[in-house]
C-alpha atoms as a PDB file:
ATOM      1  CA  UNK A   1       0.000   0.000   0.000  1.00  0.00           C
ATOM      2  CA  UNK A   2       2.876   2.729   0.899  1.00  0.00           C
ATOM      3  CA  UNK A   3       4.878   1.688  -2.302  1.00  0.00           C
ATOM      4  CA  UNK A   4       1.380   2.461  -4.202  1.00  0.00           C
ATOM      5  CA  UNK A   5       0.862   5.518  -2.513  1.00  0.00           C
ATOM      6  CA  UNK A   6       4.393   6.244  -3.060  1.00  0.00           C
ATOM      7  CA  UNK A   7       4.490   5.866  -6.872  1.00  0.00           C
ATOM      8  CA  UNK A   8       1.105   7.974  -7.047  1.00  0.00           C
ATOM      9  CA  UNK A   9       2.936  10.679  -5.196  1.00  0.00           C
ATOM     10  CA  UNK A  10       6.442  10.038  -7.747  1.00  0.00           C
ATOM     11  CA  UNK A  11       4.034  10.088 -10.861  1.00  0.00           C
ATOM     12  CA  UNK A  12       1.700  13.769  -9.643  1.00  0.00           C
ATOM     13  CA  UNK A  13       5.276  15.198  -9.060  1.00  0.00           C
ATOM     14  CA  UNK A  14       6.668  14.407 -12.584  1.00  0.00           C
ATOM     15  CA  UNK A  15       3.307  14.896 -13.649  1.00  0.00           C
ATOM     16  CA  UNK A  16       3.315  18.811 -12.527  1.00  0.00           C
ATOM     17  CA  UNK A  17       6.829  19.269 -13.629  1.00  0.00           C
ATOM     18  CA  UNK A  18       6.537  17.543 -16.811  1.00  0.00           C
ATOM     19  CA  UNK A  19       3.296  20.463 -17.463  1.00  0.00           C
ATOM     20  CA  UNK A  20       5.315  23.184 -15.969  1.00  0.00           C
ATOM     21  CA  UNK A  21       8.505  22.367 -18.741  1.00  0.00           C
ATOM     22  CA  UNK A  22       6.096  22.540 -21.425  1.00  0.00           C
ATOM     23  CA  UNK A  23       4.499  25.561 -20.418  1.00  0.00           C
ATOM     24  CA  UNK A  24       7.606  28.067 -22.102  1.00  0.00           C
ATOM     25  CA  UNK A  25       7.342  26.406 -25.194  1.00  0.00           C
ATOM     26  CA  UNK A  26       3.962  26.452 -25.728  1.00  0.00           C
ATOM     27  CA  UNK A  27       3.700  29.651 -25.116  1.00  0.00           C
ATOM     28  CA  UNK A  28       6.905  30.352 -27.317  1.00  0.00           C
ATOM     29  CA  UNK A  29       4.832  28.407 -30.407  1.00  0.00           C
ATOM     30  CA  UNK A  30       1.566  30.521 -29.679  1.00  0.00           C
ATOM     31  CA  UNK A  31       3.304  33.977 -29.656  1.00  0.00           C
ATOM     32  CA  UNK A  32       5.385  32.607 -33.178  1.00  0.00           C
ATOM     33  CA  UNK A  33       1.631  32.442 -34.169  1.00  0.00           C
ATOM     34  CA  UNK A  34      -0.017  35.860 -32.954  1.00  0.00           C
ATOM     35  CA  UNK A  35      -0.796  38.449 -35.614  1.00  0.00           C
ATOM     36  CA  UNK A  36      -0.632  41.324 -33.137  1.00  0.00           C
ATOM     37  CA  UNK A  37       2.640  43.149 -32.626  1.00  0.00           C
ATOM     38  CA  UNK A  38       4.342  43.899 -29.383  1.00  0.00           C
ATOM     39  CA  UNK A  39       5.852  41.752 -27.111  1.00  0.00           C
ATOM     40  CA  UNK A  40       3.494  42.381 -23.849  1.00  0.00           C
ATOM     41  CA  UNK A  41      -0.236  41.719 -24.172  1.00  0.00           C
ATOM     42  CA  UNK A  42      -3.023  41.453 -21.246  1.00  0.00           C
ATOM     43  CA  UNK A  43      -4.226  37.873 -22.689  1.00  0.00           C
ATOM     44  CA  UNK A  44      -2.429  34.923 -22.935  1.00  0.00           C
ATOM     45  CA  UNK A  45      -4.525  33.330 -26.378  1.00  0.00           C
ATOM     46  CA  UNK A  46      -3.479  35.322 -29.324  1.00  0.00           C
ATOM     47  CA  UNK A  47      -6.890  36.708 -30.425  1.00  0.00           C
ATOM     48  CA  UNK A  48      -5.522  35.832 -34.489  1.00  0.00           C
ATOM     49  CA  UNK A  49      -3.366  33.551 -35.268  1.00  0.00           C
ATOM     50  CA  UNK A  50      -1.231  33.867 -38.485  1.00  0.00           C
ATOM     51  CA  UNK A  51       1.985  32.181 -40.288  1.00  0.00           C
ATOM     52  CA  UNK A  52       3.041  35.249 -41.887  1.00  0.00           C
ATOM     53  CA  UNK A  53       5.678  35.554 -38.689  1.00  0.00           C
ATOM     54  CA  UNK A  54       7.468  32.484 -40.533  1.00  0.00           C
ATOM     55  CA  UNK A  55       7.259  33.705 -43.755  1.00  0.00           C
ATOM     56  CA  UNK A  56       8.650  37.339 -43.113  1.00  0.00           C
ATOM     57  CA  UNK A  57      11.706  35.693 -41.464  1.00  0.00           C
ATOM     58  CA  UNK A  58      12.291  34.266 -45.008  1.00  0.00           C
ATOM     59  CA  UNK A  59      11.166  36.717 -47.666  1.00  0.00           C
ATOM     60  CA  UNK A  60      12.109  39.949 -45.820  1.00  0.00           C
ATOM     61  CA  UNK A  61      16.041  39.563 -45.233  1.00  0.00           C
ATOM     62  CA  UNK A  62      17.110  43.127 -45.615  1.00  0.00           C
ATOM     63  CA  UNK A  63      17.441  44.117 -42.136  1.00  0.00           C
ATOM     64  CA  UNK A  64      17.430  40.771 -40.381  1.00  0.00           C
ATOM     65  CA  UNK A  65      18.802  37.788 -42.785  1.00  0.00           C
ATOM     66  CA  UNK A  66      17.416  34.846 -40.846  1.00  0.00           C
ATOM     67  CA  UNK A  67      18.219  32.354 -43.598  1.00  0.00           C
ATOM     68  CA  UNK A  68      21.704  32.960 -43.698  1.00  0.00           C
ATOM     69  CA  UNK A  69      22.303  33.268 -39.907  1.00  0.00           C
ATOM     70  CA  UNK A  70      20.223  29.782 -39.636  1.00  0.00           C
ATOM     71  CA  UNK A  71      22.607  28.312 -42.488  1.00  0.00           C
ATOM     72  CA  UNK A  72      25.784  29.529 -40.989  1.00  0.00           C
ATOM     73  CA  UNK A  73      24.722  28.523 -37.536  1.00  0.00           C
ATOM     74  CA  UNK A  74      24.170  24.701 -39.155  1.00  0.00           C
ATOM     75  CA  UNK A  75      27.623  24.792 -41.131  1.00  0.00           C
ATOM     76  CA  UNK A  76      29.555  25.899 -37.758  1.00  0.00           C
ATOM     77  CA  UNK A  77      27.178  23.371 -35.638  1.00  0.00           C
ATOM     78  CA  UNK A  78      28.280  20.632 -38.139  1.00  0.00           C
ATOM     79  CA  UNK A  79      31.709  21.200 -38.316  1.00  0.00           C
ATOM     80  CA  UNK A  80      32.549  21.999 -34.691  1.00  0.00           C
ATOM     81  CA  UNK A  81      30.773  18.727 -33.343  1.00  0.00           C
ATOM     82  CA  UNK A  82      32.655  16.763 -36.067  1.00  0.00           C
ATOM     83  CA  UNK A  83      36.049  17.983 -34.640  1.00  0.00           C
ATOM     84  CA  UNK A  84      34.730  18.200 -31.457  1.00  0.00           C
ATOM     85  CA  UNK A  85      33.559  14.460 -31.188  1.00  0.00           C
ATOM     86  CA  UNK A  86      36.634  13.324 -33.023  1.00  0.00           C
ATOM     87  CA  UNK A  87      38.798  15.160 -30.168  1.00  0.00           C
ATOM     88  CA  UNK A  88      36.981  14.558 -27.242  1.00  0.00           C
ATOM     89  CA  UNK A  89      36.906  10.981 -27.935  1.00  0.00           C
ATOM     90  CA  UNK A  90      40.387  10.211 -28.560  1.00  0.00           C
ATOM     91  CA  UNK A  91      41.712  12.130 -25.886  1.00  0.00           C
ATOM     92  CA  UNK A  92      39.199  10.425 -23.768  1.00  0.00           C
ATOM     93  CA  UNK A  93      40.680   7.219 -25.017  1.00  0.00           C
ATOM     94  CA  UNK A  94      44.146   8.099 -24.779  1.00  0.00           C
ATOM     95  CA  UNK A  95      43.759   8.979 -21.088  1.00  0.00           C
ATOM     96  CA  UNK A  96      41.490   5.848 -20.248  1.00  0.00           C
ATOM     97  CA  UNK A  97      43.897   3.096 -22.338  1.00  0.00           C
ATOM     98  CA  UNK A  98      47.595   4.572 -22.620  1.00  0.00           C
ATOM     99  CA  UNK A  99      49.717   4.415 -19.988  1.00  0.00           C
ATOM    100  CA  UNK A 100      52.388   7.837 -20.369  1.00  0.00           C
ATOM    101  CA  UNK A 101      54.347   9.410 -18.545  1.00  0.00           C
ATOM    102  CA  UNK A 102      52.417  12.595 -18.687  1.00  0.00           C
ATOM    103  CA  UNK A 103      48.974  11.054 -18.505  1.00  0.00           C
ATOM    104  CA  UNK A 104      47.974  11.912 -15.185  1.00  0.00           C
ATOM    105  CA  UNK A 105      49.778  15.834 -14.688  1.00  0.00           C
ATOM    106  CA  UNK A 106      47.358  15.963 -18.021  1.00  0.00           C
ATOM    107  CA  UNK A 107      44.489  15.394 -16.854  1.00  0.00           C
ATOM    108  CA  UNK A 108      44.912  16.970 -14.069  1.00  0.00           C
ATOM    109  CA  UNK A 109      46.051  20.484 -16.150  1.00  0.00           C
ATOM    110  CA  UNK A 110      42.446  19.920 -18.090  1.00  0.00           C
ATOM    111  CA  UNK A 111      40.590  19.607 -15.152  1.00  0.00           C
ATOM    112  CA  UNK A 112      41.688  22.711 -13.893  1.00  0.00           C
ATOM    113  CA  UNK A 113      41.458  24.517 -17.018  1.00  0.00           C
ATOM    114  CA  UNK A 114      38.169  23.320 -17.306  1.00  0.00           C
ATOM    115  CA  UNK A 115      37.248  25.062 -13.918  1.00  0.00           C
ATOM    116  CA  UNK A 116      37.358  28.581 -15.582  1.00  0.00           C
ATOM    117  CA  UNK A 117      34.911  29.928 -17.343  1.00  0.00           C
ATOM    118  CA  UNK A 118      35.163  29.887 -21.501  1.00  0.00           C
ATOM    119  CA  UNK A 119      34.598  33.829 -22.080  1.00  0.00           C
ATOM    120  CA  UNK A 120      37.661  34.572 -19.585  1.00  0.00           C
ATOM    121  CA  UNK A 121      39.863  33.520 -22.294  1.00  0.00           C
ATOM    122  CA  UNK A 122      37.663  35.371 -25.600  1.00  0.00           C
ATOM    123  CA  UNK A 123      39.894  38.862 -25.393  1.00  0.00           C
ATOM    124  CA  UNK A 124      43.329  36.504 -26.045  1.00  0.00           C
ATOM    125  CA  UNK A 125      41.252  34.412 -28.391  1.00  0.00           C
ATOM    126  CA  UNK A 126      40.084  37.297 -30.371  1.00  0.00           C
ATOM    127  CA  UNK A 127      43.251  38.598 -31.148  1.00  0.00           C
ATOM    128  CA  UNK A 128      45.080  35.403 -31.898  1.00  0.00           C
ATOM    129  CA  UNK A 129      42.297  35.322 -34.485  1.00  0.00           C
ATOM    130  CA  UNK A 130      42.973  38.713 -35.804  1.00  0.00           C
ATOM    131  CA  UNK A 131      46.637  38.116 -35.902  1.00  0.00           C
ATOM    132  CA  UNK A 132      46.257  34.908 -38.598  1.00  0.00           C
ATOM    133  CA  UNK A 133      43.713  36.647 -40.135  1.00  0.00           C
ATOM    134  CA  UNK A 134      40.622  34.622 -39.264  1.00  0.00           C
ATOM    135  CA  UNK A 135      38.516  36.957 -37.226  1.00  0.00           C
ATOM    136  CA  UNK A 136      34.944  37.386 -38.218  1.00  0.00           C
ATOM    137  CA  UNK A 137      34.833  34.434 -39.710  1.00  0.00           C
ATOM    138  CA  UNK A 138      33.398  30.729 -39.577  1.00  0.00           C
ATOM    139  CA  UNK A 139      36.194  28.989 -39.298  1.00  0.00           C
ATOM    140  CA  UNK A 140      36.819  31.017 -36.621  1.00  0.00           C
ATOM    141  CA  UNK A 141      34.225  29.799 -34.857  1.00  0.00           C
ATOM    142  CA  UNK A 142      34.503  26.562 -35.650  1.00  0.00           C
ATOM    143  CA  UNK A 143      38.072  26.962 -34.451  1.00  0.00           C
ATOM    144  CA  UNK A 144      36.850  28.241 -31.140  1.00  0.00           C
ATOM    145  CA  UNK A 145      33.749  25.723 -30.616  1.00  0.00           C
ATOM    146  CA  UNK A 146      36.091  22.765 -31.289  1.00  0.00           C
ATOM    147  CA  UNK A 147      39.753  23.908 -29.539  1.00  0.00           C
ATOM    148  CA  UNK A 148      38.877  23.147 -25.924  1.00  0.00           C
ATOM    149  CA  UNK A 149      36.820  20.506 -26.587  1.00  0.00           C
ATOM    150  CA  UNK A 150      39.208  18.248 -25.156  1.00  0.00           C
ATOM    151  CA  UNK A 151      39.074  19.284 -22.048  1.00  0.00           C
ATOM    152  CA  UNK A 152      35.662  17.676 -21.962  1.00  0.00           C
ATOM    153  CA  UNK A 153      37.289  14.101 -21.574  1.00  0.00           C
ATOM    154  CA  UNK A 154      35.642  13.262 -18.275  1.00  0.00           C
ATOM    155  CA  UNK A 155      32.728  11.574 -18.761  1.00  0.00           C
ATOM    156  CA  UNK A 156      33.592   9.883 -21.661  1.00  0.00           C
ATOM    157  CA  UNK A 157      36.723   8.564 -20.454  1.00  0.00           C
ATOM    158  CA  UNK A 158      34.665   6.842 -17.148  1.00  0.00           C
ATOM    159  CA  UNK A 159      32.811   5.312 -19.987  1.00  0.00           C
ATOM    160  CA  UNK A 160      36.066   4.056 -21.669  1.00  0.00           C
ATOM    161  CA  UNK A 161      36.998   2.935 -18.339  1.00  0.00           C
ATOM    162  CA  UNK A 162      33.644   0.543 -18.098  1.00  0.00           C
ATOM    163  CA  UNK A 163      34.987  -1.347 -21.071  1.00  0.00           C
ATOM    164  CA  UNK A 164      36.962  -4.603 -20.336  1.00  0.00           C
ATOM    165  CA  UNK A 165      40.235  -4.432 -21.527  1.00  0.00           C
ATOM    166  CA  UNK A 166      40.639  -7.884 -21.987  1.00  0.00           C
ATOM    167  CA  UNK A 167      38.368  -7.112 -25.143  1.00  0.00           C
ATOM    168  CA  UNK A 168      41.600  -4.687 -26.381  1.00  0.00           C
ATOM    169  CA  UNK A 169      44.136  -7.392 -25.617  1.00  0.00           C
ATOM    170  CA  UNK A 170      42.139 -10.002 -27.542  1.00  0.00           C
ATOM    171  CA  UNK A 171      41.808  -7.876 -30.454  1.00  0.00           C
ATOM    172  CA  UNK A 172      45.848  -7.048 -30.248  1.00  0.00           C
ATOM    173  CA  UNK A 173      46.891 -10.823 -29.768  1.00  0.00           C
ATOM    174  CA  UNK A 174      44.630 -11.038 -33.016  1.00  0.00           C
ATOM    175  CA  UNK A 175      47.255  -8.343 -34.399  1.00  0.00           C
ATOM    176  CA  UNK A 176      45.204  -5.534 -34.396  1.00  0.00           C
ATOM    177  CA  UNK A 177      46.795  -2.100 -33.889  1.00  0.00           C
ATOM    178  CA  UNK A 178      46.053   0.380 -31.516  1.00  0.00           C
ATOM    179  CA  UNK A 179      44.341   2.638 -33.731  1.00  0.00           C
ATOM    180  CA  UNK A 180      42.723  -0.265 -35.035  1.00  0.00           C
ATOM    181  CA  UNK A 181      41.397  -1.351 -31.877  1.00  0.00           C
ATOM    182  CA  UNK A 182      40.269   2.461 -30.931  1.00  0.00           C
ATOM    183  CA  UNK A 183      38.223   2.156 -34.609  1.00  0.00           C
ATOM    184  CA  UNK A 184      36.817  -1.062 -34.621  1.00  0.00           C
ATOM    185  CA  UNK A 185      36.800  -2.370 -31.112  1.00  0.00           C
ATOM    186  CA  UNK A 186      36.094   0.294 -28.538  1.00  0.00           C
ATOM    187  CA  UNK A 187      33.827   2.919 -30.600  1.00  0.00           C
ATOM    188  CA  UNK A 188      31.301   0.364 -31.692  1.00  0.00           C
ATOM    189  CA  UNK A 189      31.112  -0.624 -28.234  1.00  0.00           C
ATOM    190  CA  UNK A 190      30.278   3.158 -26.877  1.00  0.00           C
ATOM    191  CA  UNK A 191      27.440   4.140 -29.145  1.00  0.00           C
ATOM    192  CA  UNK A 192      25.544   5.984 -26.184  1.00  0.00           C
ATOM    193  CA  UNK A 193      28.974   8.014 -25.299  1.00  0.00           C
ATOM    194  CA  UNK A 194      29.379   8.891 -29.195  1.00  0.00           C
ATOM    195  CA  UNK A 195      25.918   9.838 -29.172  1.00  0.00           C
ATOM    196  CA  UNK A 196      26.679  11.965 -26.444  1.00  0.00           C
ATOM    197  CA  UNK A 197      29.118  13.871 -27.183  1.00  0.00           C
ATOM    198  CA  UNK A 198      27.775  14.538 -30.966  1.00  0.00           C
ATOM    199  CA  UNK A 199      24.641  15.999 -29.195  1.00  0.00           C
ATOM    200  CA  UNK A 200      26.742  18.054 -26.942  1.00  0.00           C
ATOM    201  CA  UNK A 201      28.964  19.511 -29.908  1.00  0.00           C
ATOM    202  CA  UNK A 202      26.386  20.093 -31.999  1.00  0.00           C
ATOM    203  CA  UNK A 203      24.108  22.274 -29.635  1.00  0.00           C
ATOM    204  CA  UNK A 204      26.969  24.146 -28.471  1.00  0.00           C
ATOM    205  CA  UNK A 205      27.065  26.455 -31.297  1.00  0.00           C
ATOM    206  CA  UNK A 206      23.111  27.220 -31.420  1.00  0.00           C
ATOM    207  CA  UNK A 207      23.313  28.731 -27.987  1.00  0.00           C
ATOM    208  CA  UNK A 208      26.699  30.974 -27.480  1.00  0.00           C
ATOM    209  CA  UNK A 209      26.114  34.051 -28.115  1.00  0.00           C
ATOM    210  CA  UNK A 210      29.514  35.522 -25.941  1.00  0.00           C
ATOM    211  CA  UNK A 211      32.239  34.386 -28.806  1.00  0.00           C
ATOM    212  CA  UNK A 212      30.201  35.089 -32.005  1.00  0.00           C
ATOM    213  CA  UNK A 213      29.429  38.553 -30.483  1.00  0.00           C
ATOM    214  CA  UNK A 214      33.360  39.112 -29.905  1.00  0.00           C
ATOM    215  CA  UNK A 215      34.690  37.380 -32.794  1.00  0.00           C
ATOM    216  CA  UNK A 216      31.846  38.491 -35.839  1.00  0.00           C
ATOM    217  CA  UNK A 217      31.691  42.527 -34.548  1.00  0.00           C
ATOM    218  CA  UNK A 218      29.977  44.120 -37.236  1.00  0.00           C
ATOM    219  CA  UNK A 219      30.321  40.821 -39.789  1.00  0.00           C
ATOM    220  CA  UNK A 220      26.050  40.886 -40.472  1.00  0.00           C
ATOM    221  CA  UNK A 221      26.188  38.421 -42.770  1.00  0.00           C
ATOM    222  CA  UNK A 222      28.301  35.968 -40.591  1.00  0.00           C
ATOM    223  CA  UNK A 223      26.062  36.013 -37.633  1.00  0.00           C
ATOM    224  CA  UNK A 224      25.406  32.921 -35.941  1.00  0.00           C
ATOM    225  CA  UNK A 225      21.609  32.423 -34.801  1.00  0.00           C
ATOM    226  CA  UNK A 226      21.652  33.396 -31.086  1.00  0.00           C
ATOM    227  CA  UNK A 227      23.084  36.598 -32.029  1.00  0.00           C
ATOM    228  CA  UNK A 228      20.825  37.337 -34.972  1.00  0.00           C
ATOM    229  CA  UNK A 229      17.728  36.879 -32.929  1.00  0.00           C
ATOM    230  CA  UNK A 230      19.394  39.231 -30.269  1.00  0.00           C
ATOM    231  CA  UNK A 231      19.072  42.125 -32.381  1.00  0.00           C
ATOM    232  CA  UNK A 232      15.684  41.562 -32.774  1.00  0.00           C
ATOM    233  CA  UNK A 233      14.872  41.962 -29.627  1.00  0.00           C
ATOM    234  CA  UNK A 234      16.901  45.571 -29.313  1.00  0.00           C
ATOM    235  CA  UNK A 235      15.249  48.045 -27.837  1.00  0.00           C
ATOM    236  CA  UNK A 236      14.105  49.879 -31.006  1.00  0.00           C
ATOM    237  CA  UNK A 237      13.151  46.925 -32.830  1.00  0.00           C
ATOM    238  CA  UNK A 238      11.595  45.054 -30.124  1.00  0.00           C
ATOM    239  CA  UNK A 239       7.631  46.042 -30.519  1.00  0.00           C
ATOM    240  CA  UNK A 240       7.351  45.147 -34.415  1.00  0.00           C
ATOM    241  CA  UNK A 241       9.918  42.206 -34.216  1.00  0.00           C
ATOM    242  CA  UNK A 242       8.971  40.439 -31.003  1.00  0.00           C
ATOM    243  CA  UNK A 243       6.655  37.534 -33.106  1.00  0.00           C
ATOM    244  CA  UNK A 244       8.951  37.168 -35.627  1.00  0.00           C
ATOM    245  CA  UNK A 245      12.033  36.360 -32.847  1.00  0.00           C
ATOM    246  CA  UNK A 246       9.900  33.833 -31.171  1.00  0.00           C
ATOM    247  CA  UNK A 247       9.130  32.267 -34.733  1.00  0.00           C
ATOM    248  CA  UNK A 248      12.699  32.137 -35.308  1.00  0.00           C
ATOM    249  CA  UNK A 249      13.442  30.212 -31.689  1.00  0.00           C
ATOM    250  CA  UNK A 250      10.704  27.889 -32.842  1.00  0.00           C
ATOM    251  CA  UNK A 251      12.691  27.413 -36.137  1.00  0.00           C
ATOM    252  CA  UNK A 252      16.048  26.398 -34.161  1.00  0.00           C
ATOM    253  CA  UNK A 253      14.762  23.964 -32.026  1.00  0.00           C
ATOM    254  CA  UNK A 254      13.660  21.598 -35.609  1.00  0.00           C
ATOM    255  CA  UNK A 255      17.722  20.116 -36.274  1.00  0.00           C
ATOM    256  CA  UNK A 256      18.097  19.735 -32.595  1.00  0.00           C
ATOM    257  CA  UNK A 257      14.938  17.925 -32.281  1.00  0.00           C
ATOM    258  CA  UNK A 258      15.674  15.682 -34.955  1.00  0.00           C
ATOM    259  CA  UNK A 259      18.899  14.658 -34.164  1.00  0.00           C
ATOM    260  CA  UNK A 260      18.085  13.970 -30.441  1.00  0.00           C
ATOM    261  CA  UNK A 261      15.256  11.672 -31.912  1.00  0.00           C
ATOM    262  CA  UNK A 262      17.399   9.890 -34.171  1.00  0.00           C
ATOM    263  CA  UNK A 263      19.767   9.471 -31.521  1.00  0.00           C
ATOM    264  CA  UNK A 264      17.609   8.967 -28.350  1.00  0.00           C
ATOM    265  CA  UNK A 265      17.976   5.536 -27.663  1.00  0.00           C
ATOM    266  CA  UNK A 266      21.624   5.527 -27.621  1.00  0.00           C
ATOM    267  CA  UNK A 267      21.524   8.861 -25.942  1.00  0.00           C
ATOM    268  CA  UNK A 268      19.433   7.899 -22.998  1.00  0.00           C
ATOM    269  CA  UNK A 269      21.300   4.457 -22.216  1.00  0.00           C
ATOM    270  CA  UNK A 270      24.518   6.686 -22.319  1.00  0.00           C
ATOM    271  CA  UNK A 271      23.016   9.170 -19.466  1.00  0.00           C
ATOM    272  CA  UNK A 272      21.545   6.054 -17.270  1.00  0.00           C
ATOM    273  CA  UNK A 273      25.626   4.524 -17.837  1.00  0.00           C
ATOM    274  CA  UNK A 274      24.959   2.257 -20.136  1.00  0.00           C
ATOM    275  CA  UNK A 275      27.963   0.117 -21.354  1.00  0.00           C
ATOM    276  CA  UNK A 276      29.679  -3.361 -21.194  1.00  0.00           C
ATOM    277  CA  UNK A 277      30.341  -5.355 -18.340  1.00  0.00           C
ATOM    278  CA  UNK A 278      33.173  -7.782 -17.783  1.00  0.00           C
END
């Protein structure tokens, strides 16, 4: 009877906080939808709904060019979790497998780097940029989004460490290589880690807004999503453009959706530490 009563209580809890999560973004979707300007109103229904906050985004580009902030935002987001997956996961597997010297005053350096904020670092960034000539550019960002990525070894190096290693010897009695092994062995067997850390990379770029404001300036056209929809919301533009930003955070949320449903599974036995067992 208490266990009942107990799981009643468990299931009204996630029950109220599963209604109050989805509160913001229906609200979000309903003001993308309402045809009257201004971003307070007394009512919390739009009293007309329209699409023609989607299509403006698209067909009126002169002051705000949506499309190409959404399409550079999805080239950087692409790139930088390519690099960034590719890094964090062979450091990750360096530290967990290899035996060095080094290894452990390493980790230990990245895990105190990692204590300090990103941003603290964006003035020296910025003009190391500059200097090679890459400022207000993608790559530059792709640069940025991707270069400490390796100090993000943590978690997937206790995965790593779940991993029998007798499975790595077999493979190298067998005469596989290391690299081999890393490839063919180990990844396959860490699906919900990979799918982790793509996830990870990829969002990353969607939400900064501190480097591409530093490292764009006054580069419109390169403009990275968060800080396109920023101006938006400026002071002066804020009453006729309010519908049209909320439109546009409905827009950003489609790749992200889709790739976390492509990749739930994997992603939600690599949160609850899924992996093999010896």
């Amino acid at each position: 009877m208490r266990n009942k009563i107990a799981n009643a209580i468990i299931y009204v809890i996630l029950t109220v906080l599963g209604i109050l999560w989805i509160i913001p973004l229906v609200w979000l979707i309903l003001q993308s939808l309402r045809e009257e300007p201004g971003a307070y109103t007394s009512y919390v229904l739009p009293k007309n709904y329209t699409l023609d906050n989607y299509i403006r985004l698209f067909t009126e580009t002169d002051l705000f060019n949506y499309p190409r902030w959404f399409m550079n935002t999805l080239i950087v987001a692409i790139f930088s979790c390519i690099l960034s997956t590719l890094l964090v996961l062979s450091i990750s597997y360096a530290f967990s497998r290899l035996k060095f010297k080094a290894r452990k005053p390493m980790m230990n350096v990245a895990l105190i780097l990692r204590m300090f904020p990103g941003f603290m670092s964006i003035v020296a960034v910025y003009h190391i940029l500059k200097a090679v000539g890459l400022d207000q550019s993608l790559a530059a960002l792709v640069i940025v989004y991707s270069g400490g990525a390796a100090l993000e070894y943590l978690i997937a190096k206790g995965f790593f460490d779940t991993i029998p290693k007798a499975l790595d010897e077999a493979a190298i009695i067998d005469g596989a290589t290391q690299s081999q092994v890393f490839w063919q062995v180990t990844l396959p067997l860490s699906k919900p880690i990979v799918t982790y850390t793509v996830l990870t990379s990829f969002i990353a770029p969607w939400i900064d807004f501190i480097f591409v404001s530093v490292i764009m300036k006054d580069n419109y056209q390169n403009y990275t999503i968060a800080l396109g929809l920023h101006q938006m919301i400026s002071r002066e533009n804020l009453y006729n453009y309010f519908t049209r930003f909320c439109a546009g955070a409905v827009l950003i949320a489609i790749p992200i959706t889709i790739l976390f449903i492509i990749m739930q599974k994997n992603y939600v036995e690599g949160v609850t530490g899924g992996s093999v067992k010896g």
